[in-house]
Protein backbone atom coordinates (compact mmCIF):
# COMPACT_ATOMS: atom_id res chain seq x y z
CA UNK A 1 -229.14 -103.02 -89.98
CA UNK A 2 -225.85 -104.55 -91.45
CA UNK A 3 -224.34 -103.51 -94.07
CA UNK A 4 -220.76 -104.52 -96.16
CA UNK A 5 -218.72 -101.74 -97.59
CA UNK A 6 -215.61 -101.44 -99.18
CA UNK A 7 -212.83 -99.44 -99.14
CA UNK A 8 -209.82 -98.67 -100.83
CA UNK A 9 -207.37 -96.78 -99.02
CA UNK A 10 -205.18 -94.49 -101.99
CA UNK A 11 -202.19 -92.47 -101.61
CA UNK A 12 -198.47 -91.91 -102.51
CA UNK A 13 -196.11 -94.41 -101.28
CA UNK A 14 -194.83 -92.96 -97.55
CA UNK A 15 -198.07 -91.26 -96.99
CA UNK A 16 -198.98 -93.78 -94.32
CA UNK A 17 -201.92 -95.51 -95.75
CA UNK A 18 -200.22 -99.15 -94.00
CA UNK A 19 -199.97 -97.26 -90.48
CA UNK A 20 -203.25 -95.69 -90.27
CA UNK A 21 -204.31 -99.32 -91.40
CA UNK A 22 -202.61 -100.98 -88.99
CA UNK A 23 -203.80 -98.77 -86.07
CA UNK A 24 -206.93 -98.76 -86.90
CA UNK A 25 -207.03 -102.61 -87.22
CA UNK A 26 -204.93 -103.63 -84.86
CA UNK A 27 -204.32 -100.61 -82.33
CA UNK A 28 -200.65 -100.86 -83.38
CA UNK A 29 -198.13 -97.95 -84.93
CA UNK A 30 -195.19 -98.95 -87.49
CA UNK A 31 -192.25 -97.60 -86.96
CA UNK A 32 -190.83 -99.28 -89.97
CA UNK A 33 -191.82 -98.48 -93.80
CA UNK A 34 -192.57 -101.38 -95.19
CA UNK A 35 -193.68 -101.39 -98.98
CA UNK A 36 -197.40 -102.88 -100.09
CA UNK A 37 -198.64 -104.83 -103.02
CA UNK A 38 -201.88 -105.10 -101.85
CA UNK A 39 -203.49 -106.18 -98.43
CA UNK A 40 -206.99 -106.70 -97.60
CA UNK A 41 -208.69 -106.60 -93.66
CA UNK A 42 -212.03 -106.70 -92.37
CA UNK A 43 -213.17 -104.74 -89.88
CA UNK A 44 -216.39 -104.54 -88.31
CA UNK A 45 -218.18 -100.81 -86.73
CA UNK A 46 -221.15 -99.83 -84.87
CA UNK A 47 -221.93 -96.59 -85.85
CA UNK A 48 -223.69 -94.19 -83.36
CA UNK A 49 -226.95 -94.58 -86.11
CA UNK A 50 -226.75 -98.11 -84.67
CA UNK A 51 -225.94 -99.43 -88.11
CA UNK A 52 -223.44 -102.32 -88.10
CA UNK A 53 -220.80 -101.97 -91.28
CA UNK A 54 -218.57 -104.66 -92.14
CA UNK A 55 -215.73 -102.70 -93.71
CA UNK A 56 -213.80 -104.74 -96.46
CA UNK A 57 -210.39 -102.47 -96.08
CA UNK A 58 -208.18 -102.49 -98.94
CA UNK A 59 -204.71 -101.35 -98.48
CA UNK A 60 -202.78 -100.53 -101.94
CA UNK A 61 -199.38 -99.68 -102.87
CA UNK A 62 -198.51 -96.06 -103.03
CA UNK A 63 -199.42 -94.34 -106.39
CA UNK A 64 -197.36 -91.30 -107.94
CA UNK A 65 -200.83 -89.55 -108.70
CA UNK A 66 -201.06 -88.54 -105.33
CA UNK A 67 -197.28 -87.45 -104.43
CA UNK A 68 -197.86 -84.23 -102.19
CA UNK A 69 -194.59 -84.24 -100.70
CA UNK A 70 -195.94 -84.10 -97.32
CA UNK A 71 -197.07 -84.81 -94.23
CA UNK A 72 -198.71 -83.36 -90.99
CA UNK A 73 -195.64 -84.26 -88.91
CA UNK A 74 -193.44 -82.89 -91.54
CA UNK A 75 -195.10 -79.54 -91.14
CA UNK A 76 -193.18 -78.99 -88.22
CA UNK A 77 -189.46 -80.77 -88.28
CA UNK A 78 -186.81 -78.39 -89.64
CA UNK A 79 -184.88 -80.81 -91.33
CA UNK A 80 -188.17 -82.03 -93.23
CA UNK A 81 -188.66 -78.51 -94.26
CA UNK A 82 -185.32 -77.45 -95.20
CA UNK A 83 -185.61 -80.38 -97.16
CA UNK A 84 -188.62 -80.00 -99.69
CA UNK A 85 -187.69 -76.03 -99.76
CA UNK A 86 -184.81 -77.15 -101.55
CA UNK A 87 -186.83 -79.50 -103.58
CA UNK A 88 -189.24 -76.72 -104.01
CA UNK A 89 -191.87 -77.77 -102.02
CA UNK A 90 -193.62 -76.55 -98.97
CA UNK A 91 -195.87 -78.13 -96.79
CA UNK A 92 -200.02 -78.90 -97.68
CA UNK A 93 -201.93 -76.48 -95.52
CA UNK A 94 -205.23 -77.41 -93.56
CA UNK A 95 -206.60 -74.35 -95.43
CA UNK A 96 -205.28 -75.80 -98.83
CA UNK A 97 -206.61 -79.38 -98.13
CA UNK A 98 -209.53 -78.02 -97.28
CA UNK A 99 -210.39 -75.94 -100.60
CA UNK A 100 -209.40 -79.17 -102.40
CA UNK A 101 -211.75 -81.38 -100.37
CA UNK A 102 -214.41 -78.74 -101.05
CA UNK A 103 -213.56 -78.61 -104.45
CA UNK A 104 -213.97 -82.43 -105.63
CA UNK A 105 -216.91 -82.42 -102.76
CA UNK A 106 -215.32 -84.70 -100.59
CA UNK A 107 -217.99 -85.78 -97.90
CA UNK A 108 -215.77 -84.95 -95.08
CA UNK A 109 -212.27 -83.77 -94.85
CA UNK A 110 -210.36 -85.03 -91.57
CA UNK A 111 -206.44 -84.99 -90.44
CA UNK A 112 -204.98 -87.53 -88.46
CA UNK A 113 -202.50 -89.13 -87.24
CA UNK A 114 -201.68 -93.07 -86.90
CA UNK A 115 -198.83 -91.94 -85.09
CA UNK A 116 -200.74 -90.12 -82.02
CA UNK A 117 -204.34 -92.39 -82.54
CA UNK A 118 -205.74 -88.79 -83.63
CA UNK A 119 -208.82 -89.11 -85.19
CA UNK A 120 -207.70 -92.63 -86.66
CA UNK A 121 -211.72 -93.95 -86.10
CA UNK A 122 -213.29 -90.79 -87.21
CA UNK A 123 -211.57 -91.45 -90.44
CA UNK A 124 -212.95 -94.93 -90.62
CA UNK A 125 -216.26 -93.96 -89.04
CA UNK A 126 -216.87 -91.39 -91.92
CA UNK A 127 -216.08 -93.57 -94.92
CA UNK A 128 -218.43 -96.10 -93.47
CA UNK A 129 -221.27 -93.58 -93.01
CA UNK A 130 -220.67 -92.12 -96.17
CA UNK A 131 -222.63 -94.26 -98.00
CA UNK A 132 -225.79 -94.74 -95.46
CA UNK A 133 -226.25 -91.09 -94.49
CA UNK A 134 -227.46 -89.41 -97.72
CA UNK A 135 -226.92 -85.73 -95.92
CA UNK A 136 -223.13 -86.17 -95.58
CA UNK A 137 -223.06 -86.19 -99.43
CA UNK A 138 -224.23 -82.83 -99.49
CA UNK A 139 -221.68 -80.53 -97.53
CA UNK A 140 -218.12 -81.41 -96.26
CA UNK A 141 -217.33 -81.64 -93.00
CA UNK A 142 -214.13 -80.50 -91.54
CA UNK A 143 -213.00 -81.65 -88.15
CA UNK A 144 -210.74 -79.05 -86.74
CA UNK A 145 -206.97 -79.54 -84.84
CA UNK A 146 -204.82 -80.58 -87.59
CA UNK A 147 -202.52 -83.37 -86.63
CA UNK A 148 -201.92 -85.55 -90.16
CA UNK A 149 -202.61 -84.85 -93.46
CA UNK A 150 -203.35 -87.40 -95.49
């Protein structure tokens, strides 16, 4: 069975969205922030259902609605945190993510990094199976080692 999907990656600007994009995509990391408008790619998974998606992936600038003020590799660089303690901010724990993802019954809650390749297709994989696998709707799923959050 194929099926189109699309999705619309959301997040504050600097949260990454472009990288984890790019890898994904292209198997490449960014070193280099460069700003967004709007981007579109197409991507194309076999899930392990055997279902082909055709992922329409929508990459959007960064909105101040979802400014968190971090990062998983800010959670441990010194600087980093010095920095948003003075700010008055602290890191996003997995713990904390995860009672949020619970909260607004997220169908699956996973950190990763575009940096390391960590879970980078799981992220994918799950937002295309969302929609075909009626069961995932009911109970969030949390895959453990925290890497990147968000």
């Amino acid at each position: 069975m194929s099926v189109d999907k699309k999705l619309i990656l959301v997040g504050d600007e600097y949260s990454g969205k472009t990288c984890l994009l790019t890898m994904f995509t292209q198997g490449k990391f960014l070193e280099d922030y460069i700003p967004t408008v709007c981007d579109t790619n197409v991507a194309t998974m076999e899930l392990d259902n055997g279902n082909i998606v055709k992922l329409l992936l929508w990459d959007t600038s960064g909105q101040g609605d979802y400014d968190l003020g971090t990062k998983d590799d800010l959670r441990s660089d010194l600087s980093e945190l010095e920095l948003l303690q003075k700010k008055g901010y602290a890191p996003v724990t997995t713990a904390e993510a995860e009672a949020v993802a619970k909260k607004i019954k997220a169908v699956a809650y996973i950190e990763c990094s575009a940096k390391t390749k960590f879970n980078v297709s799981d992220v994918f994989e799950a937002a295309a199976r969302a929609p075909l696998d009626r069961k995932s709707r009911l109970a969030p799923k949390v895959i453990q080692e925290p890497i990147c959050l968000r």
